[in-house]
N, C-alpha and C. Protein backbone atom coordinates (compact mmCIF):
# COMPACT_ATOMS: atom_id res chain seq x y z
N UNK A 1 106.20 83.10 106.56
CA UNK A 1 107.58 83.14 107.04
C UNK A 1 107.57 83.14 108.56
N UNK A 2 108.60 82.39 109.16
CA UNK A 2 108.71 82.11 110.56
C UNK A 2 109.47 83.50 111.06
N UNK A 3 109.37 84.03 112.61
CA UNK A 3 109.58 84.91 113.02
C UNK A 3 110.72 84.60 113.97
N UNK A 4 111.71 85.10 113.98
CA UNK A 4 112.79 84.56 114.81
C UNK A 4 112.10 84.80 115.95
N UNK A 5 112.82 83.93 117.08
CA UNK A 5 112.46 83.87 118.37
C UNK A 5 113.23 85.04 119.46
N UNK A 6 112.34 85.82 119.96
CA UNK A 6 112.85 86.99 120.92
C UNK A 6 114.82 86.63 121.15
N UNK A 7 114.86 85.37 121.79
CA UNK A 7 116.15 84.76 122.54
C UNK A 7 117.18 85.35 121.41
N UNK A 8 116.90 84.94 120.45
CA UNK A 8 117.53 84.56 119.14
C UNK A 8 117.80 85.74 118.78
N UNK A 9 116.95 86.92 118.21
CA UNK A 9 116.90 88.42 118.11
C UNK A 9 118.10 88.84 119.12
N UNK A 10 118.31 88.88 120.63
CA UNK A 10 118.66 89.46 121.18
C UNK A 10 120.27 89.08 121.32
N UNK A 11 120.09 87.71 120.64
CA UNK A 11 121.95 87.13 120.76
C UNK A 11 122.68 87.55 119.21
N UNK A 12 121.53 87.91 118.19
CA UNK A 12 122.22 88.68 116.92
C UNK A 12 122.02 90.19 116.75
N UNK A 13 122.45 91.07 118.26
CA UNK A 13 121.79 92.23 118.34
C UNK A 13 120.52 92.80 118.74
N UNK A 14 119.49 91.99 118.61
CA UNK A 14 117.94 92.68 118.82
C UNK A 14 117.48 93.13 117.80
N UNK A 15 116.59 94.05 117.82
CA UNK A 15 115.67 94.94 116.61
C UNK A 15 116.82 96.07 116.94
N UNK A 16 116.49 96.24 115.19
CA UNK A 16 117.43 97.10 114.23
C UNK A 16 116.70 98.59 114.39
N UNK A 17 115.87 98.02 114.22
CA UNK A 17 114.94 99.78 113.67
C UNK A 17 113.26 99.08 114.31
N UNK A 18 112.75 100.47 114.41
CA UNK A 18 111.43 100.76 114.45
C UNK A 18 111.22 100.27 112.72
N UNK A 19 111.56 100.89 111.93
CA UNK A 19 110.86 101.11 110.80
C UNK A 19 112.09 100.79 109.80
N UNK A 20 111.71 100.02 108.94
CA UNK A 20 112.39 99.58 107.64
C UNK A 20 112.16 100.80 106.43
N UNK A 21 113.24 101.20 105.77
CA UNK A 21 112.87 102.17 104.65
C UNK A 21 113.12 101.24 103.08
N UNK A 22 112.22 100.70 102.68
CA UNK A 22 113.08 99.80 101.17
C UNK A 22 112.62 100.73 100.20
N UNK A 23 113.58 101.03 99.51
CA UNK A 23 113.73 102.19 98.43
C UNK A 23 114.61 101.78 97.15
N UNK A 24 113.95 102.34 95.95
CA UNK A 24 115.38 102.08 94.69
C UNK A 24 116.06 103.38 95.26
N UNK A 25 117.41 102.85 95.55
CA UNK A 25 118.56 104.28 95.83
C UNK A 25 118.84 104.99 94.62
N UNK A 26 118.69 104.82 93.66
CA UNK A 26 118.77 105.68 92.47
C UNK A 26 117.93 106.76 92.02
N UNK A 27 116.73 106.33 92.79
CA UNK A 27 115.54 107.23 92.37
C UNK A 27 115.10 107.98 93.76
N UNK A 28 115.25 107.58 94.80
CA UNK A 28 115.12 108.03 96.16
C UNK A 28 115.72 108.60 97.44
N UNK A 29 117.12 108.45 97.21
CA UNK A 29 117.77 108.22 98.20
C UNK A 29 118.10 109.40 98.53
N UNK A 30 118.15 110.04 97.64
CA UNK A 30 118.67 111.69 98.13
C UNK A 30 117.59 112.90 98.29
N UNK A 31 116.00 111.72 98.10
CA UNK A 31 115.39 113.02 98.12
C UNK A 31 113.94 112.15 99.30
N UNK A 32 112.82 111.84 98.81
CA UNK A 32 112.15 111.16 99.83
C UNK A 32 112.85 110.18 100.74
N UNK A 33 113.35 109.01 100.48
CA UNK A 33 113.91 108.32 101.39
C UNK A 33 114.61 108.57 102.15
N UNK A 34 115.53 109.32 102.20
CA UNK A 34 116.72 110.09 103.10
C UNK A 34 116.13 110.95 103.76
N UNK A 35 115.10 111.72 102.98
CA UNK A 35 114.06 112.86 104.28
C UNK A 35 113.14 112.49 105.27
N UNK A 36 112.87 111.27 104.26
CA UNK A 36 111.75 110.84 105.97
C UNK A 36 112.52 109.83 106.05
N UNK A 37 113.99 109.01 106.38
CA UNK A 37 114.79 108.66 107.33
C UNK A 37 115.24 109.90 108.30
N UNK A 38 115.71 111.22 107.89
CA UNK A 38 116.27 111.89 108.80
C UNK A 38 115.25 112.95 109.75
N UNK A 39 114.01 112.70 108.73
CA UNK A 39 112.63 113.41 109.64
C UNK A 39 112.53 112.32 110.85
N UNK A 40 112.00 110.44 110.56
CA UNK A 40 111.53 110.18 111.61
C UNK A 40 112.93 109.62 112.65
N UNK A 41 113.94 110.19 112.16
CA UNK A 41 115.08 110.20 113.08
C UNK A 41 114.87 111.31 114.16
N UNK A 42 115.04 112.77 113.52
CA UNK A 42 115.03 113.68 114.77
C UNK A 42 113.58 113.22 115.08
N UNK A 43 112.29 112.97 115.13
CA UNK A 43 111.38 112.76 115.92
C UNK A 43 111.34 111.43 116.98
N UNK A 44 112.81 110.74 117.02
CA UNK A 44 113.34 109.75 118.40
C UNK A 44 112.56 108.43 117.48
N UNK A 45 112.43 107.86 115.86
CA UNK A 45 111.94 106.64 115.63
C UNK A 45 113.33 106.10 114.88
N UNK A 46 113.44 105.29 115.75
CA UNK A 46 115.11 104.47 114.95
C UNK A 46 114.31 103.77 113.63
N UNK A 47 114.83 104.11 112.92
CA UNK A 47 114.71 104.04 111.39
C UNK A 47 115.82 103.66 110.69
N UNK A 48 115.45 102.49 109.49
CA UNK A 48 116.73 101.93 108.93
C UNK A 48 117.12 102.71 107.18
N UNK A 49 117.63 102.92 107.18
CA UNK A 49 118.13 102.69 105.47
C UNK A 49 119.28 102.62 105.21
N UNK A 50 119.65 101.81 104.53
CA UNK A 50 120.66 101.38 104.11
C UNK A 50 122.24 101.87 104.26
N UNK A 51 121.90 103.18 103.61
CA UNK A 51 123.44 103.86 103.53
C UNK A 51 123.32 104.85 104.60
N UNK A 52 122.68 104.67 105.47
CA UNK A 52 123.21 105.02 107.28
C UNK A 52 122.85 104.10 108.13
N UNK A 53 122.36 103.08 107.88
CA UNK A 53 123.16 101.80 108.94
C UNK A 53 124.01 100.91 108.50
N UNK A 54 124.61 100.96 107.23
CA UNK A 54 125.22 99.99 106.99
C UNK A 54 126.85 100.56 106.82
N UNK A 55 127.93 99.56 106.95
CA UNK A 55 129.08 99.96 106.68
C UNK A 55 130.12 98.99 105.93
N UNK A 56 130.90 99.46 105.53
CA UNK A 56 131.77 98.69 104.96
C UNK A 56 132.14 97.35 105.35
N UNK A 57 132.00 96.32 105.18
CA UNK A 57 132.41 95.23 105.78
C UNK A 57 130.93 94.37 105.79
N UNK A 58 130.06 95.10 106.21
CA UNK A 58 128.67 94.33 106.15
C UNK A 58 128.55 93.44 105.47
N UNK A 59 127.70 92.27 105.46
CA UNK A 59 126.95 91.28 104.72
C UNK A 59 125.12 91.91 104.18
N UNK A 60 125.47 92.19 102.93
CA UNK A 60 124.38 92.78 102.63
C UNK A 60 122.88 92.09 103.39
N UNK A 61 122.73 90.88 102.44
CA UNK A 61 121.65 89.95 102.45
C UNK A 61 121.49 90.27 104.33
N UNK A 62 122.39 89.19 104.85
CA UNK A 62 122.37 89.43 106.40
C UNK A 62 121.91 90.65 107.18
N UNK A 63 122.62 91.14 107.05
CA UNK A 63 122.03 92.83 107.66
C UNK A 63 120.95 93.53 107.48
N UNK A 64 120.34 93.67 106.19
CA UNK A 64 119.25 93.62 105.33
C UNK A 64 118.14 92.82 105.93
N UNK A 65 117.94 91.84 105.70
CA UNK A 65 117.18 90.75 106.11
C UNK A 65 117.19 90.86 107.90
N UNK A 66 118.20 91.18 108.66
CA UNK A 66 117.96 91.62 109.75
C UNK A 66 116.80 92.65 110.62
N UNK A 67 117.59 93.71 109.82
CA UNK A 67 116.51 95.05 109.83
C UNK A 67 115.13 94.55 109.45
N UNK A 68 114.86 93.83 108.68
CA UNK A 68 113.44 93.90 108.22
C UNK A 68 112.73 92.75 109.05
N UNK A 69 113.36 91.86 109.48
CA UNK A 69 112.79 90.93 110.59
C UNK A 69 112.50 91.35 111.96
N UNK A 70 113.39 92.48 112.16
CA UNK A 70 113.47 92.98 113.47
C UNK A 70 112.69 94.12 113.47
N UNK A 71 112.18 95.36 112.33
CA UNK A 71 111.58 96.20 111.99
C UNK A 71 109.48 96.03 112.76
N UNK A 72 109.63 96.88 112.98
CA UNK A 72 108.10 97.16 113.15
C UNK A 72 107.32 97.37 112.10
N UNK A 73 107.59 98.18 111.15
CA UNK A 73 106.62 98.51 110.13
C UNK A 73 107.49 99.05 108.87
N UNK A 74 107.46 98.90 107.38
CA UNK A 74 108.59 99.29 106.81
C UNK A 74 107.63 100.23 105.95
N UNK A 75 108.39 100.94 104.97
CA UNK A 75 107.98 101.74 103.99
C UNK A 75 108.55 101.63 102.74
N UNK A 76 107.70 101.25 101.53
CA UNK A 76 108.00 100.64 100.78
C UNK A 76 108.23 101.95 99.82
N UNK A 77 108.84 102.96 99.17
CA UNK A 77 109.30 104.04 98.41
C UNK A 77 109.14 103.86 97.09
N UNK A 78 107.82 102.97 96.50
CA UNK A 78 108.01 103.16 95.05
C UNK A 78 108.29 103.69 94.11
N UNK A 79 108.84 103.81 92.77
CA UNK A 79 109.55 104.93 92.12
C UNK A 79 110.15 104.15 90.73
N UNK A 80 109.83 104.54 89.37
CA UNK A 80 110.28 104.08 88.78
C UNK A 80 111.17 102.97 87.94
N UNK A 81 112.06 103.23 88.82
CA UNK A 81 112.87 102.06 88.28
C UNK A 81 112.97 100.69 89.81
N UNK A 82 111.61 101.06 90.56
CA UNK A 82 111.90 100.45 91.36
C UNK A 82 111.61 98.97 91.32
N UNK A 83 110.94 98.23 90.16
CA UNK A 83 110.98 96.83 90.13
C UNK A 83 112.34 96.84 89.03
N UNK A 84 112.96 97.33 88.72
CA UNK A 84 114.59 96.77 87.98
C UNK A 84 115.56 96.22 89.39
N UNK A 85 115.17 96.46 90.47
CA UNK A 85 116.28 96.26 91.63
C UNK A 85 115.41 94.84 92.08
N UNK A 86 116.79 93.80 92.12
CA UNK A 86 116.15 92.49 92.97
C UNK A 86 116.34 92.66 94.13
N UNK A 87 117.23 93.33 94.92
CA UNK A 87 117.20 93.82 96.09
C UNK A 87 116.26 94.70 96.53
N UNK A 88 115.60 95.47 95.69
CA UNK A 88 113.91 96.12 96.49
C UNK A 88 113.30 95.01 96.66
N UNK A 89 112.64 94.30 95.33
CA UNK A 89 111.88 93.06 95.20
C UNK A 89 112.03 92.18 96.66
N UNK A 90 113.04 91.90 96.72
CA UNK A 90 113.59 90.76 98.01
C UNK A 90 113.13 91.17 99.51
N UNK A 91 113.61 92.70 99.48
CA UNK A 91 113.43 93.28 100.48
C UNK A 91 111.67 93.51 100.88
N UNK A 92 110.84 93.85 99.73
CA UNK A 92 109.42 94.31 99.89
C UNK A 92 108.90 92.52 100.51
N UNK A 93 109.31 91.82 99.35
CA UNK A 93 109.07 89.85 99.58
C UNK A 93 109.02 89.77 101.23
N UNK A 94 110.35 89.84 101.76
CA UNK A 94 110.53 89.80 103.42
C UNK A 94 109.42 90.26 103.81
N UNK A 95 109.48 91.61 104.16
CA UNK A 95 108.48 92.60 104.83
C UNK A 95 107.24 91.98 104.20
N UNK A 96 106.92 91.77 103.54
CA UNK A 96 105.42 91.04 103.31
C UNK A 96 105.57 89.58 104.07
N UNK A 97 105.73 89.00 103.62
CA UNK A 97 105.70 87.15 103.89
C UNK A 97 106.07 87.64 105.29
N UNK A 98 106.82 88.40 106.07
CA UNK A 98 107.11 88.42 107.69
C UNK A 98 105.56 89.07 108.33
N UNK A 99 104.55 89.47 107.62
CA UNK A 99 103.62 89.99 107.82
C UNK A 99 103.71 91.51 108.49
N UNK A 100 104.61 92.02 108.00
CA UNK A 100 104.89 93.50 108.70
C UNK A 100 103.98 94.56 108.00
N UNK A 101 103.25 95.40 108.84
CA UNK A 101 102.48 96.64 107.92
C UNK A 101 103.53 97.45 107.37
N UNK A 102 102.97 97.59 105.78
CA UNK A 102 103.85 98.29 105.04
C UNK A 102 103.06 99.62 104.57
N UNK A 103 104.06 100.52 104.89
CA UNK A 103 103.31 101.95 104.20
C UNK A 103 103.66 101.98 103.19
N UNK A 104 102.92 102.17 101.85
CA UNK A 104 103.42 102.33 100.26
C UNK A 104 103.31 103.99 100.37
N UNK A 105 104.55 104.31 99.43
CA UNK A 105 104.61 105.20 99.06
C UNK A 105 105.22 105.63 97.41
N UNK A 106 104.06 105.82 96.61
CA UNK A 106 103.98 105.78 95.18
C UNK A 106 104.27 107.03 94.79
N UNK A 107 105.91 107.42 94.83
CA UNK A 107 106.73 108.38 93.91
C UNK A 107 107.17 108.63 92.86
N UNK A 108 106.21 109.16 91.92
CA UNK A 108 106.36 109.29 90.71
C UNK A 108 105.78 108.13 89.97
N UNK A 109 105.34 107.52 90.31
CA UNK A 109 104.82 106.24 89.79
C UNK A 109 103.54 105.52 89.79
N UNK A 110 102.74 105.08 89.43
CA UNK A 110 101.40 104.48 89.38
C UNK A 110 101.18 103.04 90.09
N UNK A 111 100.51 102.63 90.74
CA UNK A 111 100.49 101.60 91.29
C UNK A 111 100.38 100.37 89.99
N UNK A 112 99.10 100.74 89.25
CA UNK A 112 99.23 99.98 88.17
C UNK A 112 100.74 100.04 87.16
N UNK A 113 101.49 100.69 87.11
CA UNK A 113 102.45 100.67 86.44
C UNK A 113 103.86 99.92 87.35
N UNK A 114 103.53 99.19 88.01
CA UNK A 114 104.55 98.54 88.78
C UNK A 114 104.33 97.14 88.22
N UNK A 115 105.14 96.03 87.82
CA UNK A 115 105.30 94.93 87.76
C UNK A 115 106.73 93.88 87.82
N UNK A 116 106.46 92.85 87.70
CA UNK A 116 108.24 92.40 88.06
C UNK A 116 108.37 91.71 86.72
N UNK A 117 109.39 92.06 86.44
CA UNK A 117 109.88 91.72 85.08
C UNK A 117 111.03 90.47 85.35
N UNK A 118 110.55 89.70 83.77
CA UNK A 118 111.52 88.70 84.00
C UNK A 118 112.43 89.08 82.84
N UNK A 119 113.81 89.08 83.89
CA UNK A 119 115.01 89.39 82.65
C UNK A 119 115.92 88.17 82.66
N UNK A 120 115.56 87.34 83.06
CA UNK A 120 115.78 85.78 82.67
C UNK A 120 117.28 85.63 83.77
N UNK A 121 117.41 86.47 85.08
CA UNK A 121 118.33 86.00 85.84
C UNK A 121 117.75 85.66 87.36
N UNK A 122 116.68 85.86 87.16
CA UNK A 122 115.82 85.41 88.86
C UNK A 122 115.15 83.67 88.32
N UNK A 123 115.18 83.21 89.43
CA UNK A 123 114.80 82.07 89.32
C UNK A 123 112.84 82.11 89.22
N UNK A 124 112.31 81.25 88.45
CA UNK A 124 111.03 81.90 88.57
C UNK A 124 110.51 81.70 90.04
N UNK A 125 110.80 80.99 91.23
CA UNK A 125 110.34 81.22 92.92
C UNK A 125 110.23 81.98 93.16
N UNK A 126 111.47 82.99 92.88
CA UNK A 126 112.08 84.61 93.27
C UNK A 126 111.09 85.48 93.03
N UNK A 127 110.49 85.04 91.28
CA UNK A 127 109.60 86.04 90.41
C UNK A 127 108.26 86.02 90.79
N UNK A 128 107.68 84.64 91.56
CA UNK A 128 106.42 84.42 92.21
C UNK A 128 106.18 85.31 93.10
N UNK A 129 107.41 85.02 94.27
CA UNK A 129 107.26 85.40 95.36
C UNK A 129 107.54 87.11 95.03
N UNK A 130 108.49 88.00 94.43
CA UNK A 130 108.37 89.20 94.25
C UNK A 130 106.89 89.90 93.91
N UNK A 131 106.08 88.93 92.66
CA UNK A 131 104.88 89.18 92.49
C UNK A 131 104.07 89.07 93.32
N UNK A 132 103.75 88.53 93.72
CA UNK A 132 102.84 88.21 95.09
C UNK A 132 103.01 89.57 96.10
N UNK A 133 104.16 89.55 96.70
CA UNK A 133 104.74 91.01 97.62
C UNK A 133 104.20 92.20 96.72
N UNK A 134 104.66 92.01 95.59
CA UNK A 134 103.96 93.73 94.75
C UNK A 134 102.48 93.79 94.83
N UNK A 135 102.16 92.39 94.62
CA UNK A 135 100.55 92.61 94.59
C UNK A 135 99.98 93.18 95.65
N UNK A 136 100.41 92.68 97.00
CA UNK A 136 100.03 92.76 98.13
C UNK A 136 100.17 93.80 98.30
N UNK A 137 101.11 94.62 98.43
CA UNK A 137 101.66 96.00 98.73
C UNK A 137 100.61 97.27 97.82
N UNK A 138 100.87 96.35 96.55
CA UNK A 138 100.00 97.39 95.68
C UNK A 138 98.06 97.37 95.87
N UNK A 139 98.19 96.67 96.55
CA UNK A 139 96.79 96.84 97.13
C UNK A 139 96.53 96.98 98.59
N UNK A 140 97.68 97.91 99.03
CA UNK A 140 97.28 98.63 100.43
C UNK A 140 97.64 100.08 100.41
N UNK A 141 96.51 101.11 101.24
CA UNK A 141 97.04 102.34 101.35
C UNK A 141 97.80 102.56 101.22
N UNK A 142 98.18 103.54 100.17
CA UNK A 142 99.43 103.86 100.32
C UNK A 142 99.13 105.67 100.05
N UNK A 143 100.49 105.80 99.92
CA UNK A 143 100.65 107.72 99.65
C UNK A 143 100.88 108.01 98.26
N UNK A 144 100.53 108.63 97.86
CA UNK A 144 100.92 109.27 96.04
C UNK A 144 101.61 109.86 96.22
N UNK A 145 102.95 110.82 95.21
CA UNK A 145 103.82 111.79 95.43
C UNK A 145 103.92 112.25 93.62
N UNK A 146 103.62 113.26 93.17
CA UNK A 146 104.02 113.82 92.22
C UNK A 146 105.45 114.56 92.52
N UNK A 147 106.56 114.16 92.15
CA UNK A 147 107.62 115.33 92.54
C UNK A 147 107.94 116.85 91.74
N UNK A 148 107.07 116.60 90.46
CA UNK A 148 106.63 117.86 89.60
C UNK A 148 105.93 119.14 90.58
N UNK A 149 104.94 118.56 90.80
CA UNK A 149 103.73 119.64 91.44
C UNK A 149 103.36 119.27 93.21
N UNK A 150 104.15 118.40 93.66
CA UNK A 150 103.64 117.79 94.72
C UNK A 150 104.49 118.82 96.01
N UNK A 151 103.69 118.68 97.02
CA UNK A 151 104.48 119.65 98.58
C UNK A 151 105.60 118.67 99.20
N UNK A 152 106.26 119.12 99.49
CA UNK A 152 107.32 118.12 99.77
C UNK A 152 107.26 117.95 101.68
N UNK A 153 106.70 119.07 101.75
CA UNK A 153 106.51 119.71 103.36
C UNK A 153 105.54 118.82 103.38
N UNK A 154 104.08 118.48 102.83
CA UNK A 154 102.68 117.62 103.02
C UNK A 154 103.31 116.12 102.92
N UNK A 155 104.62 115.58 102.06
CA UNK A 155 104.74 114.34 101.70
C UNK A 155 105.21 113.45 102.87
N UNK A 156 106.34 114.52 103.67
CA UNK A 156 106.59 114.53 104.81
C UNK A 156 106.44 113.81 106.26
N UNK A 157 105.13 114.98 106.03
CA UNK A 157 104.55 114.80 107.32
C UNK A 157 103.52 113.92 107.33
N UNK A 158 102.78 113.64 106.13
CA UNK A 158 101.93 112.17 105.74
C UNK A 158 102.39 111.19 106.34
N UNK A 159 103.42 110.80 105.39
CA UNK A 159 104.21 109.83 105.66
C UNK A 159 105.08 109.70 107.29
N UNK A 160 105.74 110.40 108.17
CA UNK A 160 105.58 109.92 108.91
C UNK A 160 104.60 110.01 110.10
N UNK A 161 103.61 111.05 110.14
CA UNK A 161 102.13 110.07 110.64
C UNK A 161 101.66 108.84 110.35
N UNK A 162 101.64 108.49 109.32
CA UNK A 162 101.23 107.26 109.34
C UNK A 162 102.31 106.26 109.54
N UNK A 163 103.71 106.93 109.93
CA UNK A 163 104.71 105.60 110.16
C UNK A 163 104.41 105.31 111.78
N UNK A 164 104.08 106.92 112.49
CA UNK A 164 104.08 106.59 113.65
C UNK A 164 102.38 105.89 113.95
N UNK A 165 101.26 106.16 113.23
CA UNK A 165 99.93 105.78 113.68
C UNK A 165 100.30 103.78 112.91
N UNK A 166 101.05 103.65 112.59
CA UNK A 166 101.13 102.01 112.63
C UNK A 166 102.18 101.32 113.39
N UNK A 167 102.63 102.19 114.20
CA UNK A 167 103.88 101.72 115.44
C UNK A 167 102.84 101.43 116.43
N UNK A 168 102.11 103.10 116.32
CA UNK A 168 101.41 102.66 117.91
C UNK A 168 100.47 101.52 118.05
N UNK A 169 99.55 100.97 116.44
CA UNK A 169 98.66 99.98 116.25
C UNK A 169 99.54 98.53 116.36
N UNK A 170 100.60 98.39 116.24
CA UNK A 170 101.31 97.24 116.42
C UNK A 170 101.47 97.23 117.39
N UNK A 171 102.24 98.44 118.14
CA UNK A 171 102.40 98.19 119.95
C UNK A 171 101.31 97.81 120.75
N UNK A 172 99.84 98.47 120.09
CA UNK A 172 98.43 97.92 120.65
C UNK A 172 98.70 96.26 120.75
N UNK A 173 98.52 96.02 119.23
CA UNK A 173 98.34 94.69 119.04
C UNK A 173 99.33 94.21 119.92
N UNK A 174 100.01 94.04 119.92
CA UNK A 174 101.38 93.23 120.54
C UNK A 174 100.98 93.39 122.06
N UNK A 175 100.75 94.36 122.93
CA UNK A 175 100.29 94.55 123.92
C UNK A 175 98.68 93.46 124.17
N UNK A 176 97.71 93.42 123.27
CA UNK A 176 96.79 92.92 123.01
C UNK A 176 96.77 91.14 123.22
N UNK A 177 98.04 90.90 122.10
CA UNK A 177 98.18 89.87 121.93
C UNK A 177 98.37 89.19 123.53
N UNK A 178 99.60 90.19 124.33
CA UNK A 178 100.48 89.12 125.12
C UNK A 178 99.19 89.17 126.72
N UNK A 179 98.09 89.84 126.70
CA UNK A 179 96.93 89.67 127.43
C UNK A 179 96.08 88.45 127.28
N UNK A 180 96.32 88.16 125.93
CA UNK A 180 95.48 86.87 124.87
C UNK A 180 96.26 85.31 125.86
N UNK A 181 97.41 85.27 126.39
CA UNK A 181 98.30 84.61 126.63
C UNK A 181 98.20 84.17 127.53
């Protein structure tokens, strides 16, 4: 996937967020996803999710697809029912194919127990490309979370260490790169 051009970014707003949060809101939103949005908020990392940057009137797809182009590094919130949403799927697809480091975070859920199901309303492109993104994702570090027996204080602070130790490795790189130049 092509990367919009700086010019271009800055005449549809700029970067959205440091960090993309893609989450099923049904299974997340009120408890990991919303905590480490409002954790790596008070620690000064503009952070996106959904139902606090977005508002009435928005263009989902658009806005969406914004954030995650403009995002530094996203966090992918796995969780149960999280391949039933084509909007996770779409969203994880982006953030992969844009080549963004993604932190997985496997809540309540097994890495092997993730797959994309065909319920015969995605086109099969959609179902490639979703597969492909899960694969990818599901074969990078990620975090485990039991919400039975698990610290919620340890899940925390994992997670955003490693949101901030892959900001600063991109800012390297990116710094790296524009020396390369």
């Amino acid at each position: 996937m092509q990367r919009l051009p700086t010019k271009l970014m800055s005449k549809i707003g700029g970067p959205v967020c440091d960090v993309f949060i893609n989450h099923r809101g049904i299974d997340t939103k009120r408890n990991v996803a919303g905590l480490l949005y409002d954790n790596l908020t008070r620690i000064g990392v503009r952070s996106f999710l959904d139902s606090m940057n977005m508002k009435p009137g928005d263009r989902l797809f658009q806005h969406i697809d914004r954030g995650i182009l403009g995002c530094k590094v996203g966090v992918a919130v796995f969780s149960p029912r999280y391949c039933d949403s084509y909007f996770c799927l779409h969203e994880l697809a982006l953030l992969m194919e844009s080549n963004k480091r993604v932190v997985p975070i496997f809540y309540d859920v097994k890495p092997s127990q993730l797959s994309v199901k065909d319920n015969g309303t995605c086109p099969p492109s959609d179902l490639q490309r979703f597969a492909f993104a899960l694969e990818d994702a599901k074969n990078t570090v990620g975090l485990t979370f039991d919400s039975l027996n698990g610290d919620w204080s340890e899940l925390l602070r994992n997670a955003s260490e490693a949101v901030i130790m892959n900001l600063l490795e991109v800012k390297e790189e990116r710094k790296y790169a524009r020396k390369q130049r």
